[in-house]
Protein backbone atom coordinates (compact mmCIF):
# COMPACT_ATOMS: atom_id res chain seq x y z
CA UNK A 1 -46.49 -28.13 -27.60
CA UNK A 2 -46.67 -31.54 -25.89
CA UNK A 3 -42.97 -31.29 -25.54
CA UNK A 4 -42.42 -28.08 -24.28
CA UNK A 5 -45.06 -28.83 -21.51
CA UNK A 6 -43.05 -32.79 -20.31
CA UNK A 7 -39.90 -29.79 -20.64
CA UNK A 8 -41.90 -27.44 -18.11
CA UNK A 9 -43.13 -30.09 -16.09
CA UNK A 10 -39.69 -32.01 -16.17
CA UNK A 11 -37.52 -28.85 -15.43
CA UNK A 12 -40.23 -28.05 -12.49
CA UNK A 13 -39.62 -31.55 -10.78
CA UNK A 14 -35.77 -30.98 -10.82
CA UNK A 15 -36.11 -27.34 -9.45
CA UNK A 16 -38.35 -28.81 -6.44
CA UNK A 17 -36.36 -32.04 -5.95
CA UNK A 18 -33.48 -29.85 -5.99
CA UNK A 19 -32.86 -28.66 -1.95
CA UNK A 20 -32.62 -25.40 -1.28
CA UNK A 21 -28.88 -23.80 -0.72
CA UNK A 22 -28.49 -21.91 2.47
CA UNK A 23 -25.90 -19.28 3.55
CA UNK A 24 -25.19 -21.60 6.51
CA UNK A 25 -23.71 -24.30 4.21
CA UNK A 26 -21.03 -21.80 3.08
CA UNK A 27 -18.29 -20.82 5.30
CA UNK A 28 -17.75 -17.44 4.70
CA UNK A 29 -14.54 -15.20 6.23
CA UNK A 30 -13.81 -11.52 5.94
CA UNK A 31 -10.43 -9.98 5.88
CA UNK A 32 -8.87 -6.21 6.06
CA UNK A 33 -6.06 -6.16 3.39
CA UNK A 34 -4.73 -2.82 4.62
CA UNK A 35 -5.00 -3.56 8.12
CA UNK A 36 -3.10 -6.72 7.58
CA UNK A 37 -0.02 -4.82 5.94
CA UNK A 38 0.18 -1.90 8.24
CA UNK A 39 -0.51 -4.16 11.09
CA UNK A 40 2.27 -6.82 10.42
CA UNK A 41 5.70 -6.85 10.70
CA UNK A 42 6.81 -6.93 7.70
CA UNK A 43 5.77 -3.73 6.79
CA UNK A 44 7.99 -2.20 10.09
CA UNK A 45 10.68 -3.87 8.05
CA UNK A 46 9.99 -2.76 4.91
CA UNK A 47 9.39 0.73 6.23
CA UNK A 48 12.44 1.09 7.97
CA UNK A 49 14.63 -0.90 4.82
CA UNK A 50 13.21 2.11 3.04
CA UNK A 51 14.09 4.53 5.26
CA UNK A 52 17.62 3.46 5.58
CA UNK A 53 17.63 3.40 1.49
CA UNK A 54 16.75 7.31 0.81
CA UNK A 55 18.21 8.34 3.61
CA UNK A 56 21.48 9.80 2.00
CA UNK A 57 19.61 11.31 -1.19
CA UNK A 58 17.37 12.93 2.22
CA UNK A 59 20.19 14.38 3.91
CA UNK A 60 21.50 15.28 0.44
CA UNK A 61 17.86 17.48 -0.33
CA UNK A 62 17.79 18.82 2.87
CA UNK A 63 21.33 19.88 2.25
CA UNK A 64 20.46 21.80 -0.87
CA UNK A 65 16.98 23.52 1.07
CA UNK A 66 20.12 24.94 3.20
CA UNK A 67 21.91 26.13 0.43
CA UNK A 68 19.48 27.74 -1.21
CA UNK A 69 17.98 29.26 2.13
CA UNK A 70 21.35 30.93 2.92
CA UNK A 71 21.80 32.18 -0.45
CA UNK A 72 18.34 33.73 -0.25
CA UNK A 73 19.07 35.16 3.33
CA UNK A 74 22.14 36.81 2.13
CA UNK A 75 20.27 38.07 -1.19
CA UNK A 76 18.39 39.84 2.02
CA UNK A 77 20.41 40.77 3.87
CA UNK A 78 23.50 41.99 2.18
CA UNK A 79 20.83 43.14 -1.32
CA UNK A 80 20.95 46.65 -0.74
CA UNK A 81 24.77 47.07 -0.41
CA UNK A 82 25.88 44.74 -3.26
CA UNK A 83 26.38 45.85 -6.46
CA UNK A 84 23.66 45.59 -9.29
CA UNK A 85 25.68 43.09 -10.88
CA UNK A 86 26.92 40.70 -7.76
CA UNK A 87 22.64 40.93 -7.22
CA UNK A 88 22.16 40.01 -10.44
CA UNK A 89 24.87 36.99 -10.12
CA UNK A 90 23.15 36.04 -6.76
CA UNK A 91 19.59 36.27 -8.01
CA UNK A 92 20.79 33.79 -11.35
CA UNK A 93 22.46 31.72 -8.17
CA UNK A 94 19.06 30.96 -6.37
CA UNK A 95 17.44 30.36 -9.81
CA UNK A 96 19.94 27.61 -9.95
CA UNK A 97 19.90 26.32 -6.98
CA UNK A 98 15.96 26.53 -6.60
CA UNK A 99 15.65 24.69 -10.20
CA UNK A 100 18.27 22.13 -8.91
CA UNK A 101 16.14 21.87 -5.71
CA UNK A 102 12.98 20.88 -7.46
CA UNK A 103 14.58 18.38 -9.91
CA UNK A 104 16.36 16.76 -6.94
CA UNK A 105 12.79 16.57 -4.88
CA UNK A 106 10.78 15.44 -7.71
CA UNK A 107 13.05 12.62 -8.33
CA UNK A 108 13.53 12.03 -4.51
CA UNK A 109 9.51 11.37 -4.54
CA UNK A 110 9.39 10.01 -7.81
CA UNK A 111 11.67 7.04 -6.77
CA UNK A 112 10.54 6.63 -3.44
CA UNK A 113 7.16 6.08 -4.50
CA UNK A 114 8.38 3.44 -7.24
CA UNK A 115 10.08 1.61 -4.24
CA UNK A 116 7.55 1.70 -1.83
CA UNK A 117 4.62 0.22 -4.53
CA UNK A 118 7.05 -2.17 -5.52
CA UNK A 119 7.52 -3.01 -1.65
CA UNK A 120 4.25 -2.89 -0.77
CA UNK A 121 2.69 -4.94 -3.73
CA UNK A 122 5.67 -7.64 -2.57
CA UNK A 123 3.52 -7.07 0.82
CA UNK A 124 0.18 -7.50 -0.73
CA UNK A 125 1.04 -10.50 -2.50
CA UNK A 126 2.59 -12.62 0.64
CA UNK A 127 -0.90 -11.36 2.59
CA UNK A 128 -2.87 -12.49 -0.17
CA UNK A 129 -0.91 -16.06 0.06
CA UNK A 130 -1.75 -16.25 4.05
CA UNK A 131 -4.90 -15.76 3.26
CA UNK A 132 -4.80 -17.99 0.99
CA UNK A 133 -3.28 -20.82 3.85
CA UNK A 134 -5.23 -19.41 6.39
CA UNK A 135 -8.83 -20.21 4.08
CA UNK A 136 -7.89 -23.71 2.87
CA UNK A 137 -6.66 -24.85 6.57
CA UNK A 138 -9.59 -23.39 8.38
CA UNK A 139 -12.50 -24.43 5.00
CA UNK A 140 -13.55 -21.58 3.93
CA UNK A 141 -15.52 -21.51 0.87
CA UNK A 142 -15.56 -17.80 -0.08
CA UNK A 143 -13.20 -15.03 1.35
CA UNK A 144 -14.13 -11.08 1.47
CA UNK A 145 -12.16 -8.25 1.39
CA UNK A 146 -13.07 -4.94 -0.05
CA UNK A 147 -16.47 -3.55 -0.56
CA UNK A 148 -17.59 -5.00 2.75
CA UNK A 149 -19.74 -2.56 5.11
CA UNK A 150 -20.03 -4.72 8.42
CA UNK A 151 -19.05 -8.43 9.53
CA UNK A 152 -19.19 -9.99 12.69
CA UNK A 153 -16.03 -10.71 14.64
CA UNK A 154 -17.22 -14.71 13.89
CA UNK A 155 -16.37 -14.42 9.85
CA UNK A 156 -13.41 -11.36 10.25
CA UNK A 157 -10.47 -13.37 9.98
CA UNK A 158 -7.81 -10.13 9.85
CA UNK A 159 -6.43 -11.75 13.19
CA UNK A 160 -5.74 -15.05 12.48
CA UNK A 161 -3.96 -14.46 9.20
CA UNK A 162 -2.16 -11.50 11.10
CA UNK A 163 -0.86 -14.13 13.25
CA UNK A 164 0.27 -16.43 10.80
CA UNK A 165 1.98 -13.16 9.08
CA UNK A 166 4.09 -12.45 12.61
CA UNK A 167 4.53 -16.06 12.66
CA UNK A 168 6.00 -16.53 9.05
CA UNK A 169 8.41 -13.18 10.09
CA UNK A 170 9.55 -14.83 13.05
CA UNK A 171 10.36 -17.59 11.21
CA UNK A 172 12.12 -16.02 8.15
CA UNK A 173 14.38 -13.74 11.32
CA UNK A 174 15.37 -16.82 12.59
């Protein structure tokens, strides 16, 4: 019992000789991951590299949305006057086409989205380094980025690692 009040006593005396930590002694920074991508221009790049990328298999599906339109349109039109069996050979036509259609589009989306999370992790992870950079060179002890309902311009640090984002494009351009 003696021991367990000098343990008491003893922890006591640390706690109080112990000073307090403060918030102030911490600098603290806040950052907006999303607005970082969409603002920087890498993104433009990456947006426009995947633009340029799908843009044949685009033209390609809008081609086919033609096709099948016209074929439709004639099914129509020209319905009535055709033969049971050319209606028949028309209707399997559209079937076809429309199955085709939908294959084609879900892949279309299927591999655009691969490429664009691909891209856009690639993004994520050379923000995350800046902000990385940015932190160490300016000492910051603990940076925020999700979750966060308000911060004052003073810890928001979006800008200055947007800057070093436009700066490390203009760099890689040159």
């Amino acid at each position: 019992m003696k021991t367990t009040v000098l343990g008491i006593l003893f922890s006591g005396l640390l706690i109080a000789a112990t000073p307090p930590l403060h918030a102030e002694q911490y600098k603290i920074g806040i950052v907006n991951p999303n607005a970082l991508v969409e603002s920087s221009p890498q993104y433009e790049d990456v947006r426009k590299d995947l633009e340029a990328e799908f843009d044949r298999r685009n033209q390609d599906l809008i081609s086919k949305q033609k096709q099948l339109k016209k074929l439709e349109d004639k099914l129509a039109t020209d319905g009535a006057v055709m033969s049971t069996d050319e209606v028949q050979r028309l209707e399997q036509d559209i079937r076809t086409h429309r199955r085709n259609l939908n294959r084609v589009r879900d892949e279309y989306r299927e591999d655009l989205n691969l490429r664009r999370t691909e891209e856009f992790n690639k993004l994520l992870k050379q923000v995350s380094e800046v902000v990385h950079q940015v932190a160490e060179q300016e000492n910051f002890d603990i940076i925020l980025s999700q979750g966060v309902v308000y911060a004052s311009k003073r810890v928001d640090m979006t800008k200055n690692v947007l800057d070093r984002l436009i700066e490390q494009y203009k760099q890689n351009k040159k």
